[in-house]
PDB file of N, CA and C in Angstrom:
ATOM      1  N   UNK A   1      39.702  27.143 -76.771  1.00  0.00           N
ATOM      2  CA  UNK A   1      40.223  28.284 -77.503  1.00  0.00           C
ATOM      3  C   UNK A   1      41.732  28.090 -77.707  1.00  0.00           C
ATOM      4  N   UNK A   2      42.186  28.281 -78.537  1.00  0.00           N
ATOM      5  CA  UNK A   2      43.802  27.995 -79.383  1.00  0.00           C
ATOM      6  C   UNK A   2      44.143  29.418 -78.226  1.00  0.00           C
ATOM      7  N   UNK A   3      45.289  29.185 -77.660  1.00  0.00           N
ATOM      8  CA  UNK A   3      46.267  29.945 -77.044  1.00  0.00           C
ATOM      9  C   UNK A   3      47.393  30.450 -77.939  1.00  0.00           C
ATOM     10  N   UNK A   4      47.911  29.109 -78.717  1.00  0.00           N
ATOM     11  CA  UNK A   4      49.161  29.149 -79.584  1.00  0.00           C
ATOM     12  C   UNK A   4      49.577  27.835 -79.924  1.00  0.00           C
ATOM     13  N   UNK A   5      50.706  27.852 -81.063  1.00  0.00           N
ATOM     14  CA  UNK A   5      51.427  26.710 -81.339  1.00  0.00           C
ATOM     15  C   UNK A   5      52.335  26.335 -80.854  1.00  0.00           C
ATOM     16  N   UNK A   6      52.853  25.199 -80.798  1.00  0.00           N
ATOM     17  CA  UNK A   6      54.284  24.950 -80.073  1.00  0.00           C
ATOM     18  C   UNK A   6      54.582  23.445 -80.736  1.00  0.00           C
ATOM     19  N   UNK A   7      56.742  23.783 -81.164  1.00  0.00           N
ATOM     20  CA  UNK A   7      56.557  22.746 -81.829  1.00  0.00           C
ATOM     21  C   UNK A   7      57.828  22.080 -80.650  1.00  0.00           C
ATOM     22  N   UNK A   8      57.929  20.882 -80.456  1.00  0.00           N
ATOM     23  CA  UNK A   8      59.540  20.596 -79.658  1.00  0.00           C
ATOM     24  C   UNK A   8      59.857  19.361 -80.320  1.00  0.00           C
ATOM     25  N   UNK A   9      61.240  19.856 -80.131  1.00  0.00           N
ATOM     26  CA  UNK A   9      62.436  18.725 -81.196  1.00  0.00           C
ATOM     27  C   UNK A   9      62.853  18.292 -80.125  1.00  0.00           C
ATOM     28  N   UNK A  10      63.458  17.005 -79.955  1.00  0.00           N
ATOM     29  CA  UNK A  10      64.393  15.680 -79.234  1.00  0.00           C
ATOM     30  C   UNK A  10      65.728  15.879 -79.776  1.00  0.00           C
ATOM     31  N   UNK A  11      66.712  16.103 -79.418  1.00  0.00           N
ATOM     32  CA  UNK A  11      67.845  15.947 -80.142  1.00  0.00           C
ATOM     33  C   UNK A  11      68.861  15.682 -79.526  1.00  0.00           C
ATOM     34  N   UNK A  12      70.093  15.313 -79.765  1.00  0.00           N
ATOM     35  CA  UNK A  12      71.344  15.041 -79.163  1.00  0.00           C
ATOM     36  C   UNK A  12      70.969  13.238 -77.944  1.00  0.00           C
ATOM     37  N   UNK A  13      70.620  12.526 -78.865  1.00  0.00           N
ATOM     38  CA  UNK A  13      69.753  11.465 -78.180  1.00  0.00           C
ATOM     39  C   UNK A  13      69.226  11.880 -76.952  1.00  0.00           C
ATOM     40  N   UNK A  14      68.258  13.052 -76.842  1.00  0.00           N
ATOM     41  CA  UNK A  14      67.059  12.716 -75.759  1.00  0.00           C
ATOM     42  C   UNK A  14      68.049  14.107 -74.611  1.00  0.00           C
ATOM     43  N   UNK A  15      68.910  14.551 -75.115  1.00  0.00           N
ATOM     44  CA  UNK A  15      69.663  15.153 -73.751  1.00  0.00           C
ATOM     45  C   UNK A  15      69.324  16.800 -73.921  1.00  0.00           C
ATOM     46  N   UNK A  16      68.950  16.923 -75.357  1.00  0.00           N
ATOM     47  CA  UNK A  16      68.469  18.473 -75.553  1.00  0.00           C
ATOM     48  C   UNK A  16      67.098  17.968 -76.210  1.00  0.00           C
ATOM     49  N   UNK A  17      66.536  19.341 -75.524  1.00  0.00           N
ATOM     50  CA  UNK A  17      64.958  19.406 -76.518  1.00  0.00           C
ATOM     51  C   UNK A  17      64.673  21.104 -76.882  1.00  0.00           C
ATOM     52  N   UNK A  18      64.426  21.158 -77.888  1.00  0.00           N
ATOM     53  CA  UNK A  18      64.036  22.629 -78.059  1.00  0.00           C
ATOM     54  C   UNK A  18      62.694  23.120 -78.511  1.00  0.00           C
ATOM     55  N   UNK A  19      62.208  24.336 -77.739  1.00  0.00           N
ATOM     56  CA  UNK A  19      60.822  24.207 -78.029  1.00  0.00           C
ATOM     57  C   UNK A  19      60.717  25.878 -78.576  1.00  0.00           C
ATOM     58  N   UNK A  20      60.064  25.943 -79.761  1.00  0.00           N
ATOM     59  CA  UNK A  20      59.282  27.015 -79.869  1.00  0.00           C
ATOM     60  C   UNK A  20      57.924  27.254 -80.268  1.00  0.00           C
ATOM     61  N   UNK A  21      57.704  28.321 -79.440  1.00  0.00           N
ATOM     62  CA  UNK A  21      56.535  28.765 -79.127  1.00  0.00           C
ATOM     63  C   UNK A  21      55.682  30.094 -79.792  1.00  0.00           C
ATOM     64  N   UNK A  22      54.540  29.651 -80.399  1.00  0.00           N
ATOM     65  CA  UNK A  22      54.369  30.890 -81.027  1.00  0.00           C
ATOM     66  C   UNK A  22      52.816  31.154 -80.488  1.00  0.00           C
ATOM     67  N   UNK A  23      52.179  32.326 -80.033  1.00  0.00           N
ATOM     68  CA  UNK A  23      51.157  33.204 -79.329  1.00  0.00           C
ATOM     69  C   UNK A  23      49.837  33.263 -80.197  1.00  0.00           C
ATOM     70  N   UNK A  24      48.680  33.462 -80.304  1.00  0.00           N
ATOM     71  CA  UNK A  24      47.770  34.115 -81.309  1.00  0.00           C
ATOM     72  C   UNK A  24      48.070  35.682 -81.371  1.00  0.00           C
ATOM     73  N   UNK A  25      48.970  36.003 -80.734  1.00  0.00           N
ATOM     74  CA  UNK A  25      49.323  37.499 -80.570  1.00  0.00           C
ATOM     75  C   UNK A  25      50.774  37.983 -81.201  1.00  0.00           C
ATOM     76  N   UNK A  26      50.287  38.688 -82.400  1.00  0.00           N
ATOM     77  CA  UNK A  26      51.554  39.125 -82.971  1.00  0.00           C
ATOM     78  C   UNK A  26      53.136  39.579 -82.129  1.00  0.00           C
ATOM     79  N   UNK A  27      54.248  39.095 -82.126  1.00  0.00           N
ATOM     80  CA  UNK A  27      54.988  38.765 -80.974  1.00  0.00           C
ATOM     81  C   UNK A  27      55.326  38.015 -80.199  1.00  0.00           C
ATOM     82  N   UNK A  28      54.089  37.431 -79.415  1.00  0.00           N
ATOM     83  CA  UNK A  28      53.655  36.388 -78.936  1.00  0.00           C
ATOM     84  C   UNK A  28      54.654  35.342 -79.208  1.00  0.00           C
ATOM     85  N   UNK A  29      55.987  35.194 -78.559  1.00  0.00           N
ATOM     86  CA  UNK A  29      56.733  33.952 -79.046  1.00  0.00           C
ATOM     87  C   UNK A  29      58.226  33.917 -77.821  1.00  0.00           C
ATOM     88  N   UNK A  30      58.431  32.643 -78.246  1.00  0.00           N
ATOM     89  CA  UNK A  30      59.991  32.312 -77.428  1.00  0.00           C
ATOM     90  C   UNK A  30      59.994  30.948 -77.685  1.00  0.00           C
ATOM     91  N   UNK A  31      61.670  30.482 -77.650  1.00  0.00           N
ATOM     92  CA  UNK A  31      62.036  29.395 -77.886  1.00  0.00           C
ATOM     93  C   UNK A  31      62.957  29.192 -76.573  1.00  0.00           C
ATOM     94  N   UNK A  32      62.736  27.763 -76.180  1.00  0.00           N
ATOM     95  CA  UNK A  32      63.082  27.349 -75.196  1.00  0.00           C
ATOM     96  C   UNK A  32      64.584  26.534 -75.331  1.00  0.00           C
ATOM     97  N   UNK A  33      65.216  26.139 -74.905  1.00  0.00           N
ATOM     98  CA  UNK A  33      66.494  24.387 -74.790  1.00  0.00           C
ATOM     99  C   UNK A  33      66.211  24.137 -73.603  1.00  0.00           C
ATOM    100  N   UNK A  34      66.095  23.128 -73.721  1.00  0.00           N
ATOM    101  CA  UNK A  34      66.236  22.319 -72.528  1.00  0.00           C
ATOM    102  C   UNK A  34      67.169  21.470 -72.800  1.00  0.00           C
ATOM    103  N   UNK A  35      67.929  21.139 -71.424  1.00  0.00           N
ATOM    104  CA  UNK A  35      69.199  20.413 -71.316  1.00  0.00           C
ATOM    105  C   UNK A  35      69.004  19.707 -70.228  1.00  0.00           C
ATOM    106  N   UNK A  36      69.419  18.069 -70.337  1.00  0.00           N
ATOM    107  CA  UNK A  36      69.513  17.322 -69.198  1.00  0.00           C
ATOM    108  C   UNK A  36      71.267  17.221 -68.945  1.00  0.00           C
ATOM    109  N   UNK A  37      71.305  16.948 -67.629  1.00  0.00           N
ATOM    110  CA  UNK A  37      72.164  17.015 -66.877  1.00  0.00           C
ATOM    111  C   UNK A  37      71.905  15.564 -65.900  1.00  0.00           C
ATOM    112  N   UNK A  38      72.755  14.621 -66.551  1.00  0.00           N
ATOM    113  CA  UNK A  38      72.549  13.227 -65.861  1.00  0.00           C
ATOM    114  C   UNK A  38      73.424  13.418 -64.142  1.00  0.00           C
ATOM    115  N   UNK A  39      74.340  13.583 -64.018  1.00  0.00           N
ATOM    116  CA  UNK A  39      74.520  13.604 -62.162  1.00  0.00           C
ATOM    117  C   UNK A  39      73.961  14.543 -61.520  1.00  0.00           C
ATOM    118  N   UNK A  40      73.116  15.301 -61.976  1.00  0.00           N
ATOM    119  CA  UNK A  40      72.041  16.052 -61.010  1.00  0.00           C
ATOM    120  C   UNK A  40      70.942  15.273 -61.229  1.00  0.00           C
ATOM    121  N   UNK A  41      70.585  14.577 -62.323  1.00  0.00           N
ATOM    122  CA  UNK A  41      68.982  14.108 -62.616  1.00  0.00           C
ATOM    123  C   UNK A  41      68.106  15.154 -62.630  1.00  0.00           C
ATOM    124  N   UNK A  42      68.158  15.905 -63.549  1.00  0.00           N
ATOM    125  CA  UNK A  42      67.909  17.406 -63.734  1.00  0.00           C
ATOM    126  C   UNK A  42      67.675  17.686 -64.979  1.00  0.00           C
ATOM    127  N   UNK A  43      66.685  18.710 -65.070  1.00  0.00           N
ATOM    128  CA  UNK A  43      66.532  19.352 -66.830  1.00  0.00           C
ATOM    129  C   UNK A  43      66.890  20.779 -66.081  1.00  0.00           C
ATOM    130  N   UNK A  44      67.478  21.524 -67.281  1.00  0.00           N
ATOM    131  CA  UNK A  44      67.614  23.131 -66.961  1.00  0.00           C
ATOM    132  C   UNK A  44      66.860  23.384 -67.997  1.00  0.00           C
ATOM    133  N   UNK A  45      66.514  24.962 -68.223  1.00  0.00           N
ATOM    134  CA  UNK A  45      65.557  25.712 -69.199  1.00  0.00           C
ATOM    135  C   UNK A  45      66.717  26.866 -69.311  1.00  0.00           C
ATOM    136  N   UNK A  46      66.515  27.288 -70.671  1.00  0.00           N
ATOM    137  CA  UNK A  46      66.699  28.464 -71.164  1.00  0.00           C
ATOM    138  C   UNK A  46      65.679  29.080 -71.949  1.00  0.00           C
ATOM    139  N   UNK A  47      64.453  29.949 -71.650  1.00  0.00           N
ATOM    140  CA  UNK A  47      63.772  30.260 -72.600  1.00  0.00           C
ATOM    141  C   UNK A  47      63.638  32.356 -73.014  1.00  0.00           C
ATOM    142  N   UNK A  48      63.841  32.057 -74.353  1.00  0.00           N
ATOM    143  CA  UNK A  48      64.280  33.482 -75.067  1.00  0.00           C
ATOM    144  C   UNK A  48      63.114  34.165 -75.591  1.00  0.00           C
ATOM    145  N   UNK A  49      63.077  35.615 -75.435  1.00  0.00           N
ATOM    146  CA  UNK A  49      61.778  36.201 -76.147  1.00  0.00           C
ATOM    147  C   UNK A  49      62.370  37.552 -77.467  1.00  0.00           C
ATOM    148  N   UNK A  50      61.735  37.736 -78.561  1.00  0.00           N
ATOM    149  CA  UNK A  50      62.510  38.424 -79.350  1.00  0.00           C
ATOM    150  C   UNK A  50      62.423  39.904 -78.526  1.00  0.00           C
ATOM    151  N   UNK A  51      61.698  39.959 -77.409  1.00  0.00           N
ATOM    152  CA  UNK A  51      61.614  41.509 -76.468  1.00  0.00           C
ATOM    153  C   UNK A  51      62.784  41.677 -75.761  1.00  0.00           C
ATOM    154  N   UNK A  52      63.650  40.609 -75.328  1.00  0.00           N
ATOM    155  CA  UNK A  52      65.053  40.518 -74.668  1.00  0.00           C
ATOM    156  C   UNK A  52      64.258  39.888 -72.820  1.00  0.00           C
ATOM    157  N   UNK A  53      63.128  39.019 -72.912  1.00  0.00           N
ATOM    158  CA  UNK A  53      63.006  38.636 -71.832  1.00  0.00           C
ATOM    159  C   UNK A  53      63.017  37.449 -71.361  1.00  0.00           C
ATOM    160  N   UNK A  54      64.117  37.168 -70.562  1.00  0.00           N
ATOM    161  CA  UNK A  54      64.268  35.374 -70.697  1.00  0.00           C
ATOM    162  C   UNK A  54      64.375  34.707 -69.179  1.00  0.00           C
ATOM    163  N   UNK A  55      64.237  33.319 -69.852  1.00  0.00           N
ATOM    164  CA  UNK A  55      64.038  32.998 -67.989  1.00  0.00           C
ATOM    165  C   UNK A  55      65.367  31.565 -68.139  1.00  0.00           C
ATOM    166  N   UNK A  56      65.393  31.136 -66.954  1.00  0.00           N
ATOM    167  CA  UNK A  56      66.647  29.894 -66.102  1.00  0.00           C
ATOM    168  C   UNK A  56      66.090  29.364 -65.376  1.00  0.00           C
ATOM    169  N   UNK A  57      65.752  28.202 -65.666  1.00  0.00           N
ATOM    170  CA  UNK A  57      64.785  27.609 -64.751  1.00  0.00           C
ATOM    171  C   UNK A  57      65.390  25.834 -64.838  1.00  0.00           C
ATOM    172  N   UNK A  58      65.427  25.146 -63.252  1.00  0.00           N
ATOM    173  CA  UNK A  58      65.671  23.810 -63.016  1.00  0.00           C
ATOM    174  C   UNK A  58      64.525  23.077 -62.646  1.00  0.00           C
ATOM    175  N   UNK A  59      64.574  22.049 -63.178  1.00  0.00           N
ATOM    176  CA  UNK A  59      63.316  21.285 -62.658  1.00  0.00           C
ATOM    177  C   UNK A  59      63.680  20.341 -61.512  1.00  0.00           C
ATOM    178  N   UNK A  60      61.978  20.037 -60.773  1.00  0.00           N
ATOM    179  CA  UNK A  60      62.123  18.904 -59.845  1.00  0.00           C
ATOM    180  C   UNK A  60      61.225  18.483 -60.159  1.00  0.00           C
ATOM    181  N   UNK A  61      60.913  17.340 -59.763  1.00  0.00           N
ATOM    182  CA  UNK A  61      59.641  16.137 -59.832  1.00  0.00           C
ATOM    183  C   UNK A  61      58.162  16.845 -58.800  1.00  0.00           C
ATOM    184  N   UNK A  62      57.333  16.520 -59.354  1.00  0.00           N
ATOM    185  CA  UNK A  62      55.832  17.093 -58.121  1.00  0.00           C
ATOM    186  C   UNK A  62      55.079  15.894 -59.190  1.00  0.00           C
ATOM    187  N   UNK A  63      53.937  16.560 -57.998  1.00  0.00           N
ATOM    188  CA  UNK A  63      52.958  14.745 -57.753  1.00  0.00           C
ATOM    189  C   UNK A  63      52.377  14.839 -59.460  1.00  0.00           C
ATOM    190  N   UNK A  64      52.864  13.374 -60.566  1.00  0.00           N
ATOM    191  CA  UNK A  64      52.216  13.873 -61.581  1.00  0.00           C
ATOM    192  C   UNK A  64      52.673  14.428 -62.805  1.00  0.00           C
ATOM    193  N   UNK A  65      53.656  14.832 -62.345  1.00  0.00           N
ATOM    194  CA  UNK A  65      54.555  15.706 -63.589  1.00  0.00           C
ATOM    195  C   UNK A  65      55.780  16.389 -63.043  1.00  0.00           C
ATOM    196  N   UNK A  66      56.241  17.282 -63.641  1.00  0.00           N
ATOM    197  CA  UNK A  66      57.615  18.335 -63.223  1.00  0.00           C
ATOM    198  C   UNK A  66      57.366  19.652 -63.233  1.00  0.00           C
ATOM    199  N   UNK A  67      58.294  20.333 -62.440  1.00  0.00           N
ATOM    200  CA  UNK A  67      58.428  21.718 -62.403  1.00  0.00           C
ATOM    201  C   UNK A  67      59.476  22.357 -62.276  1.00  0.00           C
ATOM    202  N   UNK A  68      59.316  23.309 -63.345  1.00  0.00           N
ATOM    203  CA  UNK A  68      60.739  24.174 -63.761  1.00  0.00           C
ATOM    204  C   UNK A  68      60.289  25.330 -63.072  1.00  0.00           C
ATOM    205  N   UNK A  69      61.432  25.396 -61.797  1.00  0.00           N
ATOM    206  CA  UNK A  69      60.939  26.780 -61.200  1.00  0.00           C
ATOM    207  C   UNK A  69      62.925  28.029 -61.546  1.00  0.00           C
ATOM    208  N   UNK A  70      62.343  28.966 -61.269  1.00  0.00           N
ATOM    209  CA  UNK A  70      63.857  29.530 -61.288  1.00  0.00           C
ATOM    210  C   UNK A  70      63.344  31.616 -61.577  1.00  0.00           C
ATOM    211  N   UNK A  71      64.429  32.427 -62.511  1.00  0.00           N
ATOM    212  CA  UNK A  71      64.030  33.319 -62.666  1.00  0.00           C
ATOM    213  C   UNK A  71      63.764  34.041 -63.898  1.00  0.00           C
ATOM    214  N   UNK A  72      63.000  34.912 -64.027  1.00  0.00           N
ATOM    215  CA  UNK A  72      62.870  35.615 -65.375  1.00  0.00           C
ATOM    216  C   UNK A  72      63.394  37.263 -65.066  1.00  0.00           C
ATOM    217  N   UNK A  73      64.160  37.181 -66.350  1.00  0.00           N
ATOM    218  CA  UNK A  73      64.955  38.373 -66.315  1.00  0.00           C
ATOM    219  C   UNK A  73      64.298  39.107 -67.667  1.00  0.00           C
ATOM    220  N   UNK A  74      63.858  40.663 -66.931  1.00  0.00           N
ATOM    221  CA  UNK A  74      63.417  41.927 -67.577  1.00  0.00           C
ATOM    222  C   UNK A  74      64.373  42.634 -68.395  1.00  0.00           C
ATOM    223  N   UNK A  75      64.376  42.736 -69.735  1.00  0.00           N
ATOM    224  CA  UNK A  75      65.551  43.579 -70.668  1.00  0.00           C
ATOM    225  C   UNK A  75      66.035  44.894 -69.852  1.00  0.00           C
ATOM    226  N   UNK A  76      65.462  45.773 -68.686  1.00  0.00           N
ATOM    227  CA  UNK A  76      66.050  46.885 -68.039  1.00  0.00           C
ATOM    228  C   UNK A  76      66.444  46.278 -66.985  1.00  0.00           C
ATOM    229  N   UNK A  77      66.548  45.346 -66.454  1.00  0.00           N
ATOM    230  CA  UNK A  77      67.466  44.623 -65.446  1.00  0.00           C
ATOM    231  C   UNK A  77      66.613  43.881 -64.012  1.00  0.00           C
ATOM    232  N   UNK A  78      64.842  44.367 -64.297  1.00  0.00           N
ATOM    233  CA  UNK A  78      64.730  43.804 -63.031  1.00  0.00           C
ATOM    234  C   UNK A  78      64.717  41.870 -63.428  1.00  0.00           C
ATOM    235  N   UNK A  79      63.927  41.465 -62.014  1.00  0.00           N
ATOM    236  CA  UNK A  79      63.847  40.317 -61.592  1.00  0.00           C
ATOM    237  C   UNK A  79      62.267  39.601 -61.934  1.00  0.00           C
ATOM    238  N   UNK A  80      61.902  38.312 -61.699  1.00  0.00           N
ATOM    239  CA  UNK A  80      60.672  37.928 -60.620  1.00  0.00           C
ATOM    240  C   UNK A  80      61.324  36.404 -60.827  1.00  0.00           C
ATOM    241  N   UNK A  81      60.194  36.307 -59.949  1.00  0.00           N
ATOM    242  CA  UNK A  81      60.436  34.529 -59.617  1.00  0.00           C
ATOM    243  C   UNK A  81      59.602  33.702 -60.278  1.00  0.00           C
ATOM    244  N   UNK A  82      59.985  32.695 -61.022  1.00  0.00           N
ATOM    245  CA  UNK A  82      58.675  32.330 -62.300  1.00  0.00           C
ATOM    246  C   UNK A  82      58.796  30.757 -61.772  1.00  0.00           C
ATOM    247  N   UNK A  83      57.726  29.931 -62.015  1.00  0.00           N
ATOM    248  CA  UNK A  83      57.524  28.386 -62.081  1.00  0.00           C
ATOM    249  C   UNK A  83      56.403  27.948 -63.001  1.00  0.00           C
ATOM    250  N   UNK A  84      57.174  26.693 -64.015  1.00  0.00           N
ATOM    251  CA  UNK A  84      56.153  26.014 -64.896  1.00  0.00           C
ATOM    252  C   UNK A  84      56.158  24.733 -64.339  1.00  0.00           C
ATOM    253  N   UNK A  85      54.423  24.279 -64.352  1.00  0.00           N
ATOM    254  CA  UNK A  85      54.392  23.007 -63.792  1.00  0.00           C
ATOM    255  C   UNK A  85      53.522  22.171 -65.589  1.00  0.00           C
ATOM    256  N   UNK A  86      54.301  21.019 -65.639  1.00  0.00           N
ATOM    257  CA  UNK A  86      53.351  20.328 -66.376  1.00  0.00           C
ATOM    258  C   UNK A  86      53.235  19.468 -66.273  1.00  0.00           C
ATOM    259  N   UNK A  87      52.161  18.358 -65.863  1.00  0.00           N
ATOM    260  CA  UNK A  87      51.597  17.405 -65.936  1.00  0.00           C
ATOM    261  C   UNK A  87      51.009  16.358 -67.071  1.00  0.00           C
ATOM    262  N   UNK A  88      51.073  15.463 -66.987  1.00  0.00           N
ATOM    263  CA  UNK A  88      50.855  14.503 -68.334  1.00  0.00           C
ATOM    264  C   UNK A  88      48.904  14.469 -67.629  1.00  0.00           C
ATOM    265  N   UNK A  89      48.402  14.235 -68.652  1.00  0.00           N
ATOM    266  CA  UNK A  89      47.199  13.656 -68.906  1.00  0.00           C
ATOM    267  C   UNK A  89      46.808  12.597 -69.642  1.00  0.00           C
ATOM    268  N   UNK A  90      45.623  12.216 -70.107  1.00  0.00           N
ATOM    269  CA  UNK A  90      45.434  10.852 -71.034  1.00  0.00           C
ATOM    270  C   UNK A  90      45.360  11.476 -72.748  1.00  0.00           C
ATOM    271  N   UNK A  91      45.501  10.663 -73.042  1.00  0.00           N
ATOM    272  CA  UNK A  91      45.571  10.685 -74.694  1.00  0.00           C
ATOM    273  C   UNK A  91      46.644  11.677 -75.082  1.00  0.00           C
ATOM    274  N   UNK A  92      47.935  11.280 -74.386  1.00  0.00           N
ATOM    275  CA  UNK A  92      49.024  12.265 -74.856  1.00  0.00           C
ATOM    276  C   UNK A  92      49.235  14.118 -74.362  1.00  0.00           C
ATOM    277  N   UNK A  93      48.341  14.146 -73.990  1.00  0.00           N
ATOM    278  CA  UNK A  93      47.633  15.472 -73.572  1.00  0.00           C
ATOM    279  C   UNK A  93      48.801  15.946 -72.222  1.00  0.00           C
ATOM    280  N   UNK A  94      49.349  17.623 -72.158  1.00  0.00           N
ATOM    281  CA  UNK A  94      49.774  17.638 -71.061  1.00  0.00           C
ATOM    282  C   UNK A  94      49.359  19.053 -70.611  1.00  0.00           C
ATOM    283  N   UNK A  95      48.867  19.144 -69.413  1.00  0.00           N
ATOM    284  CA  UNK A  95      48.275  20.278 -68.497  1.00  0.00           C
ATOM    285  C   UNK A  95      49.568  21.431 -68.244  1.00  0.00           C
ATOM    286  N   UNK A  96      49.662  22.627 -69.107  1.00  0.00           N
ATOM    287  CA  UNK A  96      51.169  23.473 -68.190  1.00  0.00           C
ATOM    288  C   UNK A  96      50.278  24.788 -67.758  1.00  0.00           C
ATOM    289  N   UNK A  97      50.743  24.784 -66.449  1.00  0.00           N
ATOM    290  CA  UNK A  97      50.450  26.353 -65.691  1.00  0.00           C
ATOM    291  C   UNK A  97      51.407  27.131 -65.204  1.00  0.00           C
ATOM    292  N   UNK A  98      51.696  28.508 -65.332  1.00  0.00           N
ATOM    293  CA  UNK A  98      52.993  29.307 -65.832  1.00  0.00           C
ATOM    294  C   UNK A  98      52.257  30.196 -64.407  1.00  0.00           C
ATOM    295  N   UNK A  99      53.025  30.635 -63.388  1.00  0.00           N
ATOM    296  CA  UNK A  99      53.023  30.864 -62.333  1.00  0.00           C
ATOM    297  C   UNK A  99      54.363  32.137 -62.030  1.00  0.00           C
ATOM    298  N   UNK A 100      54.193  33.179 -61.558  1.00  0.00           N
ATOM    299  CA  UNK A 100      54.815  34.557 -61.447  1.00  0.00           C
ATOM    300  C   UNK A 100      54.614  34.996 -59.780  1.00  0.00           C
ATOM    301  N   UNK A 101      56.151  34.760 -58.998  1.00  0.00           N
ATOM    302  CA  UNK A 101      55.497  35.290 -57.833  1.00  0.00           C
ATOM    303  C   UNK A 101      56.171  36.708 -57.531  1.00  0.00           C
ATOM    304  N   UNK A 102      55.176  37.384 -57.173  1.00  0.00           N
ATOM    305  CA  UNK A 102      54.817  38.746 -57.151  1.00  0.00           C
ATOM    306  C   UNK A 102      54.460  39.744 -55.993  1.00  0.00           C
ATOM    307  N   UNK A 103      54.986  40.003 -55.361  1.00  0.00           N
ATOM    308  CA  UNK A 103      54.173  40.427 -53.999  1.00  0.00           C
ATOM    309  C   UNK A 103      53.679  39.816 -53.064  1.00  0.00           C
ATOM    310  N   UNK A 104      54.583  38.387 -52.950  1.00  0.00           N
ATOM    311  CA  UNK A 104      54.742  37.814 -51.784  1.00  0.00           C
ATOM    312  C   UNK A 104      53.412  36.206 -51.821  1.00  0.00           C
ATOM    313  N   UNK A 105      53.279  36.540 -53.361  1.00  0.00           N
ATOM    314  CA  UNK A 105      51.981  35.674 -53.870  1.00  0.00           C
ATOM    315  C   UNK A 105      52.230  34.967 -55.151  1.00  0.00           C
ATOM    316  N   UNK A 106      52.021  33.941 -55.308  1.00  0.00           N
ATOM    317  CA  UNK A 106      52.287  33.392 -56.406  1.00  0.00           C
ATOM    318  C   UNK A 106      50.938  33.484 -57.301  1.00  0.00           C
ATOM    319  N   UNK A 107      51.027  33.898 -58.823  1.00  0.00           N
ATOM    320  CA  UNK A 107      49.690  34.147 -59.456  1.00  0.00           C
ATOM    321  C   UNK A 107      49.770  32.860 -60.640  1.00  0.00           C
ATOM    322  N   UNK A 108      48.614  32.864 -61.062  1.00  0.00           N
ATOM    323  CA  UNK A 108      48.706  31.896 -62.347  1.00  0.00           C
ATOM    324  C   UNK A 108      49.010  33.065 -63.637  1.00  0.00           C
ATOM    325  N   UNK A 109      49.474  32.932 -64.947  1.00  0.00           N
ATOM    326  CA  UNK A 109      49.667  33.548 -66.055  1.00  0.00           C
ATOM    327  C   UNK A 109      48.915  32.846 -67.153  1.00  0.00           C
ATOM    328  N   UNK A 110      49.475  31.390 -66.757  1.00  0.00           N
ATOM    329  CA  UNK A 110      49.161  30.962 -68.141  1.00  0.00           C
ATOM    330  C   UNK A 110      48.648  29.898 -67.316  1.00  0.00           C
ATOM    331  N   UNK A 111      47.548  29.228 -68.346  1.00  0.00           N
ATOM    332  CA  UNK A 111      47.066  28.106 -67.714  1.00  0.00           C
ATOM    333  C   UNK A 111      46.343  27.162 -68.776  1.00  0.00           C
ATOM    334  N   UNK A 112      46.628  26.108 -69.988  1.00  0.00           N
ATOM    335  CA  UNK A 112      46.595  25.440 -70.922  1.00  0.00           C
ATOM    336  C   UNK A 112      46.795  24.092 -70.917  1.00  0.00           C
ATOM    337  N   UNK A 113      46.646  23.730 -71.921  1.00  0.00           N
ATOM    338  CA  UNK A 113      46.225  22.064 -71.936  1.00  0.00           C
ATOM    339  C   UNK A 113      46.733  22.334 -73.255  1.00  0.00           C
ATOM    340  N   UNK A 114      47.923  21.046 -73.704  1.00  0.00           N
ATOM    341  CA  UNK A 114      48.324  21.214 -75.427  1.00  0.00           C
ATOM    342  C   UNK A 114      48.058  19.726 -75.760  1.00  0.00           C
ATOM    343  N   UNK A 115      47.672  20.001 -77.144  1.00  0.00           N
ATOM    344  CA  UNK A 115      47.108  19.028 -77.625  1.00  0.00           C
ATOM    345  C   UNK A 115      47.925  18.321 -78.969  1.00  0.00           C
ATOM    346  N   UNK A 116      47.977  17.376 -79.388  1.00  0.00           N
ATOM    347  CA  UNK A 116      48.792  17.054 -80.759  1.00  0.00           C
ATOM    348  C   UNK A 116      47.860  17.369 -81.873  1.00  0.00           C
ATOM    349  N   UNK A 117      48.102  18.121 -82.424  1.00  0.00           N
ATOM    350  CA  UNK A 117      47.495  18.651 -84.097  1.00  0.00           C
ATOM    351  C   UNK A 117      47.388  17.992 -85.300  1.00  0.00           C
TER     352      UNK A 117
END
């Protein structure tokens, strides 16, 4: 089942990437930058929603792929603690699961497989 589209650009040789994201759900959207940061060996995230809800997130390496963990900030000021993990698969294919911890529990949100179109 189609979740959504998503397109990401390479730019600034390989040091920014920008991704946007669009929902089957009217709204349904945000665009991401990602920025590497060579003396940390690090990507950061900035990702924006047209609702005013955005997240800051650093990545580290896990078995397989990376994970951008960090926080998402609510347009009335609260908090939570968010982590995306994505993993490469075969035929180009990469596994991302979008993770919200919540009450002392980490939940899944999103959980997809994107494919090239």
């Amino acid at each position: 089942m189609l979740a959504g589209t998503d397109v990401v650009t390479k730019s600034l040789d390989g040091f920014a990437i920008t991704e946007e994201w669009h929902g089957v759900t009217a709204g349904d959207e945000g665009t991401s930058l990602f920025y590497y940061m060579p003396a940390k060996k690090q990507w950061k995230q900035v990702w924006v929603t047209p609702s005013g809800v955005f997240k800051e997130k650093a990545s580290a390496p896990v078995n397989g792929g990376i994970r951008f963990s960090g926080t998402v900030f609510l347009p009335r000021g609260k908090t939570y603690q968010d982590r995306t993990t994505l993993t490469k698969l075969p035929h180009g294919e990469v596994h991302q699961v979008i993770e919200s911890y919540v009450g002392g529990t980490w939940t899944v949100g999103f959980d997809a497989v994107y494919r090239k179109g």
